[in-house]
N, C-alpha and C. Protein backbone atom coordinates (compact mmCIF):
# COMPACT_ATOMS: atom_id res chain seq x y z
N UNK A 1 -64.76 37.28 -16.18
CA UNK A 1 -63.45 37.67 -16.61
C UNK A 1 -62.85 36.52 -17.42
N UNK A 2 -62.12 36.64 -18.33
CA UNK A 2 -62.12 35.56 -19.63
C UNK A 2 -60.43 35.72 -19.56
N UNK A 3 -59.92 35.09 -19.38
CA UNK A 3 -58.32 35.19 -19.35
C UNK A 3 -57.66 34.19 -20.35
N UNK A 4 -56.94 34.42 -21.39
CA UNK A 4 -55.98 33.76 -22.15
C UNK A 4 -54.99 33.42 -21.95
N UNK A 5 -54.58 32.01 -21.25
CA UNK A 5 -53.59 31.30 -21.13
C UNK A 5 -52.57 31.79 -22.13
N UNK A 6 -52.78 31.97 -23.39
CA UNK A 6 -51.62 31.86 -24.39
C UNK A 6 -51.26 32.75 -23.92
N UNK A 7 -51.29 34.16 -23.53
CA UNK A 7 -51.04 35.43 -23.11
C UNK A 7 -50.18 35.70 -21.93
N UNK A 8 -49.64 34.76 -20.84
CA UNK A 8 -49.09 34.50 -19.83
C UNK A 8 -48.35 33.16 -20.28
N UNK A 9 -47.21 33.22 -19.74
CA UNK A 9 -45.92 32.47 -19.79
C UNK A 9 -44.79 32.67 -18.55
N UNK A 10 -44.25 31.96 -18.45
CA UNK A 10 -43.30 32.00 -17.27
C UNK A 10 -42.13 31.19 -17.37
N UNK A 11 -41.20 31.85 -17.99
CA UNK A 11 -39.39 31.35 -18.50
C UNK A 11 -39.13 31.15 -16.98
N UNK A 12 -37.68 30.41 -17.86
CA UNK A 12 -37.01 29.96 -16.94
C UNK A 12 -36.26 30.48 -15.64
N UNK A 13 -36.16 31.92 -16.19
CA UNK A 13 -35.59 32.98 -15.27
C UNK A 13 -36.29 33.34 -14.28
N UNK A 14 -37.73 33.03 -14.20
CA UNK A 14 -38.77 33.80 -13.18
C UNK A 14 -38.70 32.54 -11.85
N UNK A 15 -38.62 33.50 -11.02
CA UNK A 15 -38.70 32.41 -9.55
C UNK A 15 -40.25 32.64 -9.29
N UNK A 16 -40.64 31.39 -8.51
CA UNK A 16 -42.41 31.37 -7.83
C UNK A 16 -42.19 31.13 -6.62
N UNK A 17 -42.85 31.34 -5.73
CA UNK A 17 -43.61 30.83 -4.25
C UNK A 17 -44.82 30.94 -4.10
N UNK A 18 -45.60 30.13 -3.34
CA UNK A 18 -46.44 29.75 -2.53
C UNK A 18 -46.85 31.00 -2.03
N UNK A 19 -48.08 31.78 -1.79
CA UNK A 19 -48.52 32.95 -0.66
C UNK A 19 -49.88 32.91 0.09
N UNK A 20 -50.35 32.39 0.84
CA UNK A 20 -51.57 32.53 1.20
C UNK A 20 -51.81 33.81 1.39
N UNK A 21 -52.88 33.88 0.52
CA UNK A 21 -53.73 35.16 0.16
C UNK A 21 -54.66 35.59 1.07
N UNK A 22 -54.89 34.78 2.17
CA UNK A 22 -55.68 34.91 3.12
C UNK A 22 -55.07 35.51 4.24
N UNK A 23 -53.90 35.56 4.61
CA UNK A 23 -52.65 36.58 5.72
C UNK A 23 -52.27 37.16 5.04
N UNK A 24 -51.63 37.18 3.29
CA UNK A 24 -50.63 38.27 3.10
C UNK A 24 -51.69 38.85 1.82
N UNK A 25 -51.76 40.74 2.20
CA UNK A 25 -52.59 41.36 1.14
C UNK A 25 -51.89 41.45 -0.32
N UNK A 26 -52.51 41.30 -1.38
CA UNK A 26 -52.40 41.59 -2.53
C UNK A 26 -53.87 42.04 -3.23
N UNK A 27 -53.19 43.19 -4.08
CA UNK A 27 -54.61 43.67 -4.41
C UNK A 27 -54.56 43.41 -6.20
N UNK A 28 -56.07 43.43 -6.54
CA UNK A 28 -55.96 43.15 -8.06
C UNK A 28 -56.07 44.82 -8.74
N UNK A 29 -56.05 44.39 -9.99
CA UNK A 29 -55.93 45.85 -10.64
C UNK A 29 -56.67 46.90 -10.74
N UNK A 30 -58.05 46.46 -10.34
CA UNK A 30 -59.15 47.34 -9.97
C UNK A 30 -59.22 47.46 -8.40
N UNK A 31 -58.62 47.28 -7.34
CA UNK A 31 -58.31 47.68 -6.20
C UNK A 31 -58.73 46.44 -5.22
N UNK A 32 -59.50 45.68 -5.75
CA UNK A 32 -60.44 44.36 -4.55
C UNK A 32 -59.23 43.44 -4.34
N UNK A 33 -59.16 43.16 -3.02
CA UNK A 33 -58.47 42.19 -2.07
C UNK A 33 -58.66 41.09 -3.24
N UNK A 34 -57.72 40.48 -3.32
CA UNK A 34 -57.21 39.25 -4.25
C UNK A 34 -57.27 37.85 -2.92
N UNK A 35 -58.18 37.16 -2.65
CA UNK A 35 -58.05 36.38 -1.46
C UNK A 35 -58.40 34.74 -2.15
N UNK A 36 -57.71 33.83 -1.35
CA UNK A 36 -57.82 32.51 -2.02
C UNK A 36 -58.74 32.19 -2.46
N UNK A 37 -60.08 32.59 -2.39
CA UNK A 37 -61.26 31.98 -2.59
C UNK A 37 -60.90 32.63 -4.21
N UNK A 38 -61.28 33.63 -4.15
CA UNK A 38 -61.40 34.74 -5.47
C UNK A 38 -60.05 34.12 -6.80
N UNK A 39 -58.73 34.02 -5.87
CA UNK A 39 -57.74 32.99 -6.63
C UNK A 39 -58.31 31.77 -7.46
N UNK A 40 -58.80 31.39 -6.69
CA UNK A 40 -59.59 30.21 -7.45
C UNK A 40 -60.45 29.83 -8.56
N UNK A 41 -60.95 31.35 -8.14
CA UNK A 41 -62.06 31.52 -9.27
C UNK A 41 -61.69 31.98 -10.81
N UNK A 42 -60.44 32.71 -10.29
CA UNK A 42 -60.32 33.46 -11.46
C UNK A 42 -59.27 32.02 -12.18
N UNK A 43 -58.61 31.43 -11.44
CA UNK A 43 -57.84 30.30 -12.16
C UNK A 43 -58.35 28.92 -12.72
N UNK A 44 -60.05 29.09 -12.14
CA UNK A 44 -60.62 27.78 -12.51
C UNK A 44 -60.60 27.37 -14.20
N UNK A 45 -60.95 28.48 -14.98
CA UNK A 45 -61.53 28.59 -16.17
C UNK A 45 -60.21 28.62 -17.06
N UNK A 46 -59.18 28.82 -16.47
CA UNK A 46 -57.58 29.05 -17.35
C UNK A 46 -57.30 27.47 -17.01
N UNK A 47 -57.35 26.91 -15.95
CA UNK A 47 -57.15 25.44 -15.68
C UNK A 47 -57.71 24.59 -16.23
N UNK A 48 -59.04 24.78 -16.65
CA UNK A 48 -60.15 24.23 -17.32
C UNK A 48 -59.82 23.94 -18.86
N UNK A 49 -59.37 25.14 -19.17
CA UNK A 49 -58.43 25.47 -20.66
C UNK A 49 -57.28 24.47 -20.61
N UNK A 50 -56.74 24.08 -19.99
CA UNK A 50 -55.31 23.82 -19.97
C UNK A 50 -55.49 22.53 -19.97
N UNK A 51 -56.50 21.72 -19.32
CA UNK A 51 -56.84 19.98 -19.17
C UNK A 51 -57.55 20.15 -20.71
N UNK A 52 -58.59 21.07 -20.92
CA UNK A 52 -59.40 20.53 -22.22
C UNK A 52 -58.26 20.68 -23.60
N UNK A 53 -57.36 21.18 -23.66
CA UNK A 53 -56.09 21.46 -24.58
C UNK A 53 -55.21 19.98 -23.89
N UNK A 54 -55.08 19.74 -23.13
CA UNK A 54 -54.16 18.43 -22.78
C UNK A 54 -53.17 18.95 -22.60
N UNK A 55 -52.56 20.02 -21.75
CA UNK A 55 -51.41 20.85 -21.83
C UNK A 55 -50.63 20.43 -20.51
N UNK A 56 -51.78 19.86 -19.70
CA UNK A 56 -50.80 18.98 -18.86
C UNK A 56 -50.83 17.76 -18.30
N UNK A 57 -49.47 17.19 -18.84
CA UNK A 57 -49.50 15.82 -18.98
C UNK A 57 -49.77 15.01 -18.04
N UNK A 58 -50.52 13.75 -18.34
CA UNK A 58 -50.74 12.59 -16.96
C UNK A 58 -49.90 12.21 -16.11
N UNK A 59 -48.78 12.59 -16.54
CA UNK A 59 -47.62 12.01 -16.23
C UNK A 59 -45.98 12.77 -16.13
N UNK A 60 -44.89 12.39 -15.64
CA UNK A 60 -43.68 12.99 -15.58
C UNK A 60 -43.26 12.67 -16.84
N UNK A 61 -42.07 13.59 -17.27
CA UNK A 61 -41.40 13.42 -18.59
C UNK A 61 -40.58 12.54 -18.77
N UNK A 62 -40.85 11.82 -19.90
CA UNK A 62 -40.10 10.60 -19.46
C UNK A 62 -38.49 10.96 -20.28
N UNK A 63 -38.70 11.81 -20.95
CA UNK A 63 -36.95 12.55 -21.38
C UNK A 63 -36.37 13.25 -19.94
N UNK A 64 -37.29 13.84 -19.01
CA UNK A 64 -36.50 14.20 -17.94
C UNK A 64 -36.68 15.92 -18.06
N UNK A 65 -36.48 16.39 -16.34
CA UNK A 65 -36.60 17.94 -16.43
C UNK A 65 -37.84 18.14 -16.33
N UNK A 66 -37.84 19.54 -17.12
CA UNK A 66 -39.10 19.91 -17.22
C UNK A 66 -40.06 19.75 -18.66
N UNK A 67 -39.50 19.01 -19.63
CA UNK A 67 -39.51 19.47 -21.39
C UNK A 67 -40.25 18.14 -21.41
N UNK A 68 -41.65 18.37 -22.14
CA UNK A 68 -42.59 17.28 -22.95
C UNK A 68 -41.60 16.03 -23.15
N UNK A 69 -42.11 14.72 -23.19
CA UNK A 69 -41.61 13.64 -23.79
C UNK A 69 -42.38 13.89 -25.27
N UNK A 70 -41.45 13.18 -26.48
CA UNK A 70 -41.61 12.90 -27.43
C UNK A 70 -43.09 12.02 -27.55
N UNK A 71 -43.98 12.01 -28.66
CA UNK A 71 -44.76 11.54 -29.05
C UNK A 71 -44.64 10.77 -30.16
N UNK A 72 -45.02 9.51 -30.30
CA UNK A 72 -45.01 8.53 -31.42
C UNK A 72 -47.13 8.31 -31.45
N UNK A 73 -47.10 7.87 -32.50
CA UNK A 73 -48.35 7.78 -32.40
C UNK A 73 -48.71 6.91 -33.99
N UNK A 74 -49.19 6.04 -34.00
CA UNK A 74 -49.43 4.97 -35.10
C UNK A 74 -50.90 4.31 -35.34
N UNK A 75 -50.92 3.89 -36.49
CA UNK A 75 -52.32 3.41 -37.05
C UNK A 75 -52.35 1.41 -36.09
N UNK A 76 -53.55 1.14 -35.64
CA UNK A 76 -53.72 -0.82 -35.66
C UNK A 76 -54.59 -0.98 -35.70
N UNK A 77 -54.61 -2.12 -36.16
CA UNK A 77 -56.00 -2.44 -36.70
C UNK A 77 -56.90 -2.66 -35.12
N UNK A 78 -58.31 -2.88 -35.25
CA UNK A 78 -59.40 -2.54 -33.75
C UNK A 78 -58.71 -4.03 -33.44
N UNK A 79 -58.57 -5.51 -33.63
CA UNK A 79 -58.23 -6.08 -33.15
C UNK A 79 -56.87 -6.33 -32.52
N UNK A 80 -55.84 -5.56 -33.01
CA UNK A 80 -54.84 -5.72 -32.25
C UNK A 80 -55.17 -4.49 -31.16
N UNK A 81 -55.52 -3.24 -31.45
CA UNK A 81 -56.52 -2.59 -30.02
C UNK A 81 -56.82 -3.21 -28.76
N UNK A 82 -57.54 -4.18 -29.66
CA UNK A 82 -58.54 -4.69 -28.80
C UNK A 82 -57.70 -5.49 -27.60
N UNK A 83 -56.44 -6.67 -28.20
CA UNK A 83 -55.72 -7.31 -27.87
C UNK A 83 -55.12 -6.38 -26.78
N UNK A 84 -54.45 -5.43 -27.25
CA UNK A 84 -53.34 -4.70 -26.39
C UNK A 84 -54.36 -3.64 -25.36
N UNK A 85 -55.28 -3.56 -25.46
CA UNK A 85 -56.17 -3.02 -24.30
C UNK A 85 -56.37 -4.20 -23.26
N UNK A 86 -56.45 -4.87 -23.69
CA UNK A 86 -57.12 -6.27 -22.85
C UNK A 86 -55.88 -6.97 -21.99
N UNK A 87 -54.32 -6.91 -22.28
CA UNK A 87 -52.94 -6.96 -22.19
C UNK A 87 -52.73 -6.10 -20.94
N UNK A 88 -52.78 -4.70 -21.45
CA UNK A 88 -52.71 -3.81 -20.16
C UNK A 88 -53.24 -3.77 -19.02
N UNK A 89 -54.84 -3.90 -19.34
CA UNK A 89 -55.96 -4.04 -18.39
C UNK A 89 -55.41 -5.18 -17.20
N UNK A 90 -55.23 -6.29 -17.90
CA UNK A 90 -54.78 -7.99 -16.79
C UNK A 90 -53.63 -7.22 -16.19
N UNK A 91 -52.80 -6.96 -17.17
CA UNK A 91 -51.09 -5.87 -16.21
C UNK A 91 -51.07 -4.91 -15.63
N UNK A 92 -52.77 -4.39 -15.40
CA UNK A 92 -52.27 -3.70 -14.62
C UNK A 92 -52.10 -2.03 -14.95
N UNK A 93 -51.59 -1.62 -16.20
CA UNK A 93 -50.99 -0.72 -16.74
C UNK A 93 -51.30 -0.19 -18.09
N UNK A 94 -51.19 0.94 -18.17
CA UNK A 94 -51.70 2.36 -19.29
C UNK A 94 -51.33 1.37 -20.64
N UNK A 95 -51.89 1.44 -21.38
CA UNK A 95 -51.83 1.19 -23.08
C UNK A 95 -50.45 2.22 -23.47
N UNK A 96 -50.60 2.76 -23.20
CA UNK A 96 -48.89 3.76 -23.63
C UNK A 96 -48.07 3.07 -22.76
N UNK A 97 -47.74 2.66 -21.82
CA UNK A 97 -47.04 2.03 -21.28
C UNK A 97 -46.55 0.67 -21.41
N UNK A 98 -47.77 -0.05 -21.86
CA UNK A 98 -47.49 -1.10 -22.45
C UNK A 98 -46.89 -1.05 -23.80
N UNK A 99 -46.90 -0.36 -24.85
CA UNK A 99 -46.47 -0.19 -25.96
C UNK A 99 -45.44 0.53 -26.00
N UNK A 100 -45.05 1.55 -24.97
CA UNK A 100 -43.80 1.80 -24.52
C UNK A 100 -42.47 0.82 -24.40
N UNK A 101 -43.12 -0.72 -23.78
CA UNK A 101 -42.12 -1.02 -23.12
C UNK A 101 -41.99 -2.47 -24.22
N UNK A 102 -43.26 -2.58 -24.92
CA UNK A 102 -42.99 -3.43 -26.22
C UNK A 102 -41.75 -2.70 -27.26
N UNK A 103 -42.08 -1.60 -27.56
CA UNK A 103 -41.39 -0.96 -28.37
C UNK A 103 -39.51 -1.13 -27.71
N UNK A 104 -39.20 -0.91 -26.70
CA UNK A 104 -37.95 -0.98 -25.98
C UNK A 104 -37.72 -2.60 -26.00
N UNK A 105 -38.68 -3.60 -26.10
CA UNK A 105 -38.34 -4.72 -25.83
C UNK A 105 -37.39 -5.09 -27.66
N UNK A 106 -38.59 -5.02 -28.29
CA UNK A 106 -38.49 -4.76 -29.70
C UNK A 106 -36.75 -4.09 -29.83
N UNK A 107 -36.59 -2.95 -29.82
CA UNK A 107 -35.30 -2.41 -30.24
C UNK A 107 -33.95 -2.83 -29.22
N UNK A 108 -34.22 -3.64 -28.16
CA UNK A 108 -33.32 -4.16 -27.70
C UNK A 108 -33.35 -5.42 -28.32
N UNK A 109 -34.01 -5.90 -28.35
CA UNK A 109 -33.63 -7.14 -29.10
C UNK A 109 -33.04 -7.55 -30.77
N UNK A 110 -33.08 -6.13 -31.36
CA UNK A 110 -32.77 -5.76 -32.83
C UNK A 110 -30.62 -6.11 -32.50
């Protein structure tokens, strides 16, 4: 069964919960018991879609809510790469993060 993410959406208006499928019946559209195992299966390959698209992020938004953070994204040369990989790595911390917080250091100090 081949399911298209783009095809399903869920606004803001729609409420969700939690149901274990294993106590409470739900049936699928051709009549077979819908049970967690089977949940799984059918959501593996839409989930699969959704990491290989990058649709969901490593991380919380750093604008806040529920809405994508902004993306910046720039050309450096492999040695300053190289530099600012090697920076993060000793700190500890993500290359976006580090250049995150250069960039804020940078415009506070302007």
């Amino acid at each position: 069964m081949n399911i298209d993410p783009e095809k399903f959406t869920i606004g803001p208006d729609v409420t969700t919960e939690d149901v274990d499928l294993d106590t409470e019946e739900a049936r699928l559209s051709n009549g077979t018991r819908l049970t967690e195992l089977r949940a799984g299966e059918i959501a593996r390959p839409t989930l699969a879609e959704i990491r290989r698209r990058n649709l969901v992020p490593g991380r919380k938004s750093l604008t806040g809510g529920s809405t994508h953070s902004p993306r910046v994204q720039f050309r450096v040369s492999e040695e300053i790469l190289h530099r600012a990989e090697e920076r993060a790595e000793a700190e500890g911390k993500s290359l976006s993060a580090l250049a995150r917080e250069a960039l804020e250091r940078y415009l506070e100090a302007s």
